[in-house]
Protein backbone atom coordinates (compact mmCIF):
# COMPACT_ATOMS: atom_id res chain seq x y z
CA UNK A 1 -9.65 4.30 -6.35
CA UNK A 2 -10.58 5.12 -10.00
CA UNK A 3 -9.52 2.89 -12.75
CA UNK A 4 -9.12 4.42 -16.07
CA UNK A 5 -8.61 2.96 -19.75
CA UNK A 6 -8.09 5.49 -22.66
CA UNK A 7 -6.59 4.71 -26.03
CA UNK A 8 -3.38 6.68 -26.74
CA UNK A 9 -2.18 6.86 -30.78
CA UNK A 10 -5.27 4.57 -31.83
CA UNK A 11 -3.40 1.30 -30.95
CA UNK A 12 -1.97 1.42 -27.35
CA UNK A 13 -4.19 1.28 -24.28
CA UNK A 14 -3.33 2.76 -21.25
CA UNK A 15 -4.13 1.96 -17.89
CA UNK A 16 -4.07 3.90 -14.80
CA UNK A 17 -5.29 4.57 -11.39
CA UNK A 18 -6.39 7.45 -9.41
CA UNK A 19 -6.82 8.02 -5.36
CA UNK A 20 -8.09 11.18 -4.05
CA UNK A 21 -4.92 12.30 -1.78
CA UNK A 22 -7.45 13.07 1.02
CA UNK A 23 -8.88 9.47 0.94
CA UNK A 24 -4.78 8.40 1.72
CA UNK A 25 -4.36 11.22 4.71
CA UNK A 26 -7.57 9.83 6.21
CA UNK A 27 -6.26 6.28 6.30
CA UNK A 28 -3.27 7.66 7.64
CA UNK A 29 -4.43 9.29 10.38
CA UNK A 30 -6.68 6.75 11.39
CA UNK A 31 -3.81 4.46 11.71
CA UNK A 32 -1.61 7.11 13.56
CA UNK A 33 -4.41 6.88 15.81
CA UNK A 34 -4.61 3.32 16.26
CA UNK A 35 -0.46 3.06 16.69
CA UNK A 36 -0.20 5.89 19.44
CA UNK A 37 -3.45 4.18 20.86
CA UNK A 38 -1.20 1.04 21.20
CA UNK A 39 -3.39 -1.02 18.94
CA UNK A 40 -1.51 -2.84 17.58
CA UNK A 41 -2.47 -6.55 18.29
CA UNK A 42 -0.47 -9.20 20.28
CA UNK A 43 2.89 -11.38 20.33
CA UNK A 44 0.63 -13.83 18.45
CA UNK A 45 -1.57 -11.30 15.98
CA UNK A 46 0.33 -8.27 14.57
CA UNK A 47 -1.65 -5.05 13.56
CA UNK A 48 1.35 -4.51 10.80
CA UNK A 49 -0.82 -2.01 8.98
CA UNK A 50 -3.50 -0.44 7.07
CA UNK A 51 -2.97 -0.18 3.07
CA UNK A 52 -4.98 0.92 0.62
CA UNK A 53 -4.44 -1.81 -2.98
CA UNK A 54 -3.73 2.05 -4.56
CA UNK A 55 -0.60 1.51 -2.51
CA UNK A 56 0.65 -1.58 -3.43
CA UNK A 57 -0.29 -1.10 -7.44
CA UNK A 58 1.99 2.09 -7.20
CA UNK A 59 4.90 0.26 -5.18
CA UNK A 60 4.69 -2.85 -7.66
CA UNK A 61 4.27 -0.55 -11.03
CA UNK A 62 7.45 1.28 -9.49
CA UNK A 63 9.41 -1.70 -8.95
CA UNK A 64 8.18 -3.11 -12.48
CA UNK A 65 7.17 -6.58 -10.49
CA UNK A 66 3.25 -7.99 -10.54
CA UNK A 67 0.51 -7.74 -7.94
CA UNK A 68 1.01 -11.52 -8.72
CA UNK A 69 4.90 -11.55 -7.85
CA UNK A 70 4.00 -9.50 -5.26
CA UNK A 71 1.53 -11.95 -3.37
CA UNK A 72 3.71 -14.75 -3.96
CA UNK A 73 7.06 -13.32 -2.44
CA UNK A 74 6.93 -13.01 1.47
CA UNK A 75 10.79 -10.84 1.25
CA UNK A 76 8.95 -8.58 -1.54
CA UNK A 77 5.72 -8.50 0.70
CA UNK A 78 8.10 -7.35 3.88
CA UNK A 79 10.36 -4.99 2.15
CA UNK A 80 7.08 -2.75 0.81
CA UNK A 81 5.90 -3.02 4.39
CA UNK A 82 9.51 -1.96 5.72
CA UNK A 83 10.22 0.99 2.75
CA UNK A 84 9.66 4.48 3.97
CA UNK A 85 6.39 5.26 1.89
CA UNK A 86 4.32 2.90 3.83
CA UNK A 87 5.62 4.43 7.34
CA UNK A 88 2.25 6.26 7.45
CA UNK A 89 0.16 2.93 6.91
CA UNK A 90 2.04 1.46 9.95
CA UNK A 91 0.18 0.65 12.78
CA UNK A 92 2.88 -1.93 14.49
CA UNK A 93 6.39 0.53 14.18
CA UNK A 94 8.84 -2.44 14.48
CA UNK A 95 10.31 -3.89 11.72
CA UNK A 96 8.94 -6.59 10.01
């Protein structure tokens, strides 16, 4: 991921960041992979999945909650895991 800062109309900073698209399909496929290897941990340790912080920054941002909201609500936590963007970053397809 590439973090940028720029300076719009001399007194507002922006803030974004940038993931190659190939760098996603990669993790993707690896954990397609791993899921229809049946990797996916025991009753005791769940592989839930693979995700990339790009992920969550563009699920919180889109949600207009915090990365700190975010790591302190287990329903917020389980309903990015559940939503349909993540499906690809799934190793474990039940629900969580």
């Amino acid at each position: 991921m590439e973090r940028h800062l720029t300076v719009k109309d001399s007194n507002t900073l922006v803030d974004y960041a940038v993931k190659s698209v190939d760098e996603l399909k990669q993790l993707a496929d690896a954990c397609k992979q791993q899921r229809e290897a049946g990797l996916t941990g025991d009753s005791d340790m769940k592989v839930l999945a693979h995700v990339d912080g790009f992920l969550i920054e563009k699920w919180c941002n889109e949600r207009g909650v915090t990365f700190y909201q975010f790591m302190r609500d287990l329903d917020m936590q389980n309903a990015f895991l559940n939503s349909p963007e993540i499906q690809p970053f799934r190793v474990y397809k039940g629900r969580v």
